[in-house]
C-alpha atoms as a PDB file:
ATOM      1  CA  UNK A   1     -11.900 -37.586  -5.427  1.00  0.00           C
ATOM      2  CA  UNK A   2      -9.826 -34.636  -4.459  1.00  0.00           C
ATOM      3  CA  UNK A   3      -8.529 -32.300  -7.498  1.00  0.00           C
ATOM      4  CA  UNK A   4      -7.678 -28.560  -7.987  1.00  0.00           C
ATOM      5  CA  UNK A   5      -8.915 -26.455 -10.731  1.00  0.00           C
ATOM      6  CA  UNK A   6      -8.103 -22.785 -11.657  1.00  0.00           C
ATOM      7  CA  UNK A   7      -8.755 -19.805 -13.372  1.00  0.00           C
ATOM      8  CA  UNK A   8      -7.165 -16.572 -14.146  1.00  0.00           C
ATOM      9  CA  UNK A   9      -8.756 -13.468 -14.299  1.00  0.00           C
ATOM     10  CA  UNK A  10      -7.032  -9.842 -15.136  1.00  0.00           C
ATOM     11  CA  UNK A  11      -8.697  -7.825 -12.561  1.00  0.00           C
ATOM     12  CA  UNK A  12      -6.937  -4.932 -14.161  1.00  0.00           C
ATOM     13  CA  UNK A  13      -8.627  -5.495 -17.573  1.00  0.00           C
ATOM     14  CA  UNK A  14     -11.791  -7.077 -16.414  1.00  0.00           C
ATOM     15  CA  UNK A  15     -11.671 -10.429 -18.525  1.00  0.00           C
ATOM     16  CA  UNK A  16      -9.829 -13.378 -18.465  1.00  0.00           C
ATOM     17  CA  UNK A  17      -6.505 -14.907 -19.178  1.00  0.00           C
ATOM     18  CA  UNK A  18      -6.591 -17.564 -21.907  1.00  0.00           C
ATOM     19  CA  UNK A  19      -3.483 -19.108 -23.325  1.00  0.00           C
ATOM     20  CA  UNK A  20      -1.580 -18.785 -19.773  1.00  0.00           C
ATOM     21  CA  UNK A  21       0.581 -21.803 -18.899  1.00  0.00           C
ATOM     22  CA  UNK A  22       0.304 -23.536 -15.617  1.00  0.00           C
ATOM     23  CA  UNK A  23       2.104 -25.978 -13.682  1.00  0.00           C
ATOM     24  CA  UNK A  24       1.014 -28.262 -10.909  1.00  0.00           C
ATOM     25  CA  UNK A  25       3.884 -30.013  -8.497  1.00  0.00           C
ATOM     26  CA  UNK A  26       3.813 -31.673  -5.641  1.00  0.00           C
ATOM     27  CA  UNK A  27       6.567 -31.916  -2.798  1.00  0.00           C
ATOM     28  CA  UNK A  28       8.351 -35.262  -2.765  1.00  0.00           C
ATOM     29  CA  UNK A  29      11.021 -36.523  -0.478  1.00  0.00           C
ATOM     30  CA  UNK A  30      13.466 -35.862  -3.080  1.00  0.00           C
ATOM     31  CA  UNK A  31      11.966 -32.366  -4.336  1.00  0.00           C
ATOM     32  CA  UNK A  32       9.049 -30.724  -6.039  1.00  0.00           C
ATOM     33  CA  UNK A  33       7.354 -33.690  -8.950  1.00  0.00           C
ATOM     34  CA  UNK A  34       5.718 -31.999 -12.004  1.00  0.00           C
ATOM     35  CA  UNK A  35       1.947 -33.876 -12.419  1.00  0.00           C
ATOM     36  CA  UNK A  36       0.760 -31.730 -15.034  1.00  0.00           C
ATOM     37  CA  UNK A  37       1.325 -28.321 -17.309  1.00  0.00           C
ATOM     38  CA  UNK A  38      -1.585 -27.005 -19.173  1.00  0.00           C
ATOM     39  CA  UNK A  39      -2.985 -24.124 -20.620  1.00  0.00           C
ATOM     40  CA  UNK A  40      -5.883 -21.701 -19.520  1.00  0.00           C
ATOM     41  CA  UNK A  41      -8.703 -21.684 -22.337  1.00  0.00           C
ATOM     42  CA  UNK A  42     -10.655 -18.911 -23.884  1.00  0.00           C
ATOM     43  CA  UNK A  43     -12.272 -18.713 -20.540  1.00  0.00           C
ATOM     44  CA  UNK A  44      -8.839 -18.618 -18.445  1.00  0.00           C
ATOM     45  CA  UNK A  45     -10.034 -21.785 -16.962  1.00  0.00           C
ATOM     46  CA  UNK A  46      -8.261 -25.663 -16.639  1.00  0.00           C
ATOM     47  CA  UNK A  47     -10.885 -27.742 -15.330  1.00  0.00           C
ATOM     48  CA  UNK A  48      -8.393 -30.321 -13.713  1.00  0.00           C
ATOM     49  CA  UNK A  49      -5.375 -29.971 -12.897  1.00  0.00           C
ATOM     50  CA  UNK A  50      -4.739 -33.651 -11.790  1.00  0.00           C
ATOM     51  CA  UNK A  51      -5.661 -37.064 -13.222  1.00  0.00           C
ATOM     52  CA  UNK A  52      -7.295 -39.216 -10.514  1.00  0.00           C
ATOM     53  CA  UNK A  53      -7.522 -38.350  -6.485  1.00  0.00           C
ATOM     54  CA  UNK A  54      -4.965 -36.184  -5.002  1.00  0.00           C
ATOM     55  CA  UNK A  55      -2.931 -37.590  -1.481  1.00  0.00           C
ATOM     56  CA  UNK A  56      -3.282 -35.063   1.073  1.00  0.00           C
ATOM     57  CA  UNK A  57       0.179 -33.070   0.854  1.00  0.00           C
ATOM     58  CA  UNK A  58       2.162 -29.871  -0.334  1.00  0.00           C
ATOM     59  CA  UNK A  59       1.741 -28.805  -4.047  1.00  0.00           C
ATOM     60  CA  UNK A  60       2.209 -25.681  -6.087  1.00  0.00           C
ATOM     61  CA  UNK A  61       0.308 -24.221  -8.648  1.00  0.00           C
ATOM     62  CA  UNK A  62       2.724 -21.980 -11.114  1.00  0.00           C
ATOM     63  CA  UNK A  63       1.764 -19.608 -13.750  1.00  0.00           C
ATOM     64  CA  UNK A  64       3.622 -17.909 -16.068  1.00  0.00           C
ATOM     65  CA  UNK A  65       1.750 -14.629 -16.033  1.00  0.00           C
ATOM     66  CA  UNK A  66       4.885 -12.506 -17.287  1.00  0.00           C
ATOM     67  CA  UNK A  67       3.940 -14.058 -20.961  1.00  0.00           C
ATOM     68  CA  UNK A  68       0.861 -12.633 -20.795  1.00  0.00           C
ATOM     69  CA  UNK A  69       1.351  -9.488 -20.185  1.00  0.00           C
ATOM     70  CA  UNK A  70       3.756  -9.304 -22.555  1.00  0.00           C
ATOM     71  CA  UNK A  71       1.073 -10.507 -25.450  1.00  0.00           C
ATOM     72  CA  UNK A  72      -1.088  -7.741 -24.266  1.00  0.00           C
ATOM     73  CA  UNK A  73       1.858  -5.211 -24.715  1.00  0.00           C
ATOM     74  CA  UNK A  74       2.165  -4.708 -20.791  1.00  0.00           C
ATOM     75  CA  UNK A  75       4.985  -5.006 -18.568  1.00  0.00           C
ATOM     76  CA  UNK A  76       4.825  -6.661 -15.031  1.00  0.00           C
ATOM     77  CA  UNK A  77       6.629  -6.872 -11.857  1.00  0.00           C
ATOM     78  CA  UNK A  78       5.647 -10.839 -11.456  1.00  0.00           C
ATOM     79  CA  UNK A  79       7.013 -13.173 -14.370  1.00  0.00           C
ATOM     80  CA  UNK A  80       4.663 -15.811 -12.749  1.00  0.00           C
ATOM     81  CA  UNK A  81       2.834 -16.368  -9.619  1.00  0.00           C
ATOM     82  CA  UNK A  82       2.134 -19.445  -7.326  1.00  0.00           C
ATOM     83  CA  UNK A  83       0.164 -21.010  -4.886  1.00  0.00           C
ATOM     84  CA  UNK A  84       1.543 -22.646  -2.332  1.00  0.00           C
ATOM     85  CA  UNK A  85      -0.870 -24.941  -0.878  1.00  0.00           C
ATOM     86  CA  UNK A  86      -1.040 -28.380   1.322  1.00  0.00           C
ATOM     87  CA  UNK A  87      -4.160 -30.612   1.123  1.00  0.00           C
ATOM     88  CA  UNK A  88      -5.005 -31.970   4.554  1.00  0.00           C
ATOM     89  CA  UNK A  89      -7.324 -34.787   3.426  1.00  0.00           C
ATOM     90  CA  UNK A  90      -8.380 -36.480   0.248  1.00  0.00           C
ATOM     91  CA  UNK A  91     -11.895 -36.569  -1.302  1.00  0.00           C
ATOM     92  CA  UNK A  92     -11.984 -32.531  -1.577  1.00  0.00           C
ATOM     93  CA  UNK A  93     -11.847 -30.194  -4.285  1.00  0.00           C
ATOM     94  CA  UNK A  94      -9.614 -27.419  -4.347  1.00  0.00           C
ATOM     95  CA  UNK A  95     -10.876 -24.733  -6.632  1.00  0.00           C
ATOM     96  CA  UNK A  96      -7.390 -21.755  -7.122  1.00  0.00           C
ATOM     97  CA  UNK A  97      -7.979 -19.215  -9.279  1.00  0.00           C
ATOM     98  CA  UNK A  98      -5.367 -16.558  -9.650  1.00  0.00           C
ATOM     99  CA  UNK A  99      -6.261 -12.838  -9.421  1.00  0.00           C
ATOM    100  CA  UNK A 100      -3.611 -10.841 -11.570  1.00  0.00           C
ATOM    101  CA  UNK A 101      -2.680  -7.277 -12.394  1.00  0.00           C
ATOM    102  CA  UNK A 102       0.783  -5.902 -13.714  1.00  0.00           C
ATOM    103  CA  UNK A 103       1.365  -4.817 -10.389  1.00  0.00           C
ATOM    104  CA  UNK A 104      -0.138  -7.050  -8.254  1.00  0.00           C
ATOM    105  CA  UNK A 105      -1.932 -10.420  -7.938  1.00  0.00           C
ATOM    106  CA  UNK A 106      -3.852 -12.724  -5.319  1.00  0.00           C
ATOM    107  CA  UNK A 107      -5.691 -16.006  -4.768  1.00  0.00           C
ATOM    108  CA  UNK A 108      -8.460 -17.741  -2.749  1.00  0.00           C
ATOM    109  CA  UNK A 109     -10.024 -20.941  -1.993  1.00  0.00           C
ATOM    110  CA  UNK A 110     -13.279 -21.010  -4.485  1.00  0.00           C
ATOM    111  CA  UNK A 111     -15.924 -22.926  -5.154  1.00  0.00           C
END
């Protein structure tokens, strides 16, 4: 079964981001399809990010990072960052996490 996961970390406060929304869409012939919003727990983690096996394809993770530097009294140049991703086959999973800073973020296929 092929799903995506995620997690956000604040490199630039060393812990992670709980209570950050995040989107997951997938490209359609007649535009992007939201499959699921959800929130990062205590642990900045979502588990899954899609019910059931994903068809290989384009999707986009989104999240609204902006909010949360705005509950920790910090502005940002990024009101949200996203990962812009196409599965090639099904049966995988794709683990996303999102490295953020105010001034900066990044990503990388995990484990």
């Amino acid at each position: 079964m092929s799903h995506i996961s995620t997690h956000i970390l604040d490199t630039s406060l060393g812990k992670p981001a709980a209570g950050v929304m995040i989107r997951l869409e997938q490209q359609t012939e007649s535009g992007w399809q939201l499959l699921k919003e959800a929130e990062t727990n205590a642990d900045g983690r979502i588990g899954s990010m899609a019910e059931g096996d994903l068809a290989p394809g384009r999707y986009r993770l989104t999240a609204e990072i902006g909010q949360w530097f705005a509950q920790t009294g910090r502005e940002t140049l990024y009101p949200s960052a996203q990962i812009d991703v196409t599965l090639p086959r099904s049966g995988d999973h794709y683990h996303l996490p999102f490295l953020i800073a105010p001034w900066g973020w990044s990503t990388y296929r995990g484990s």
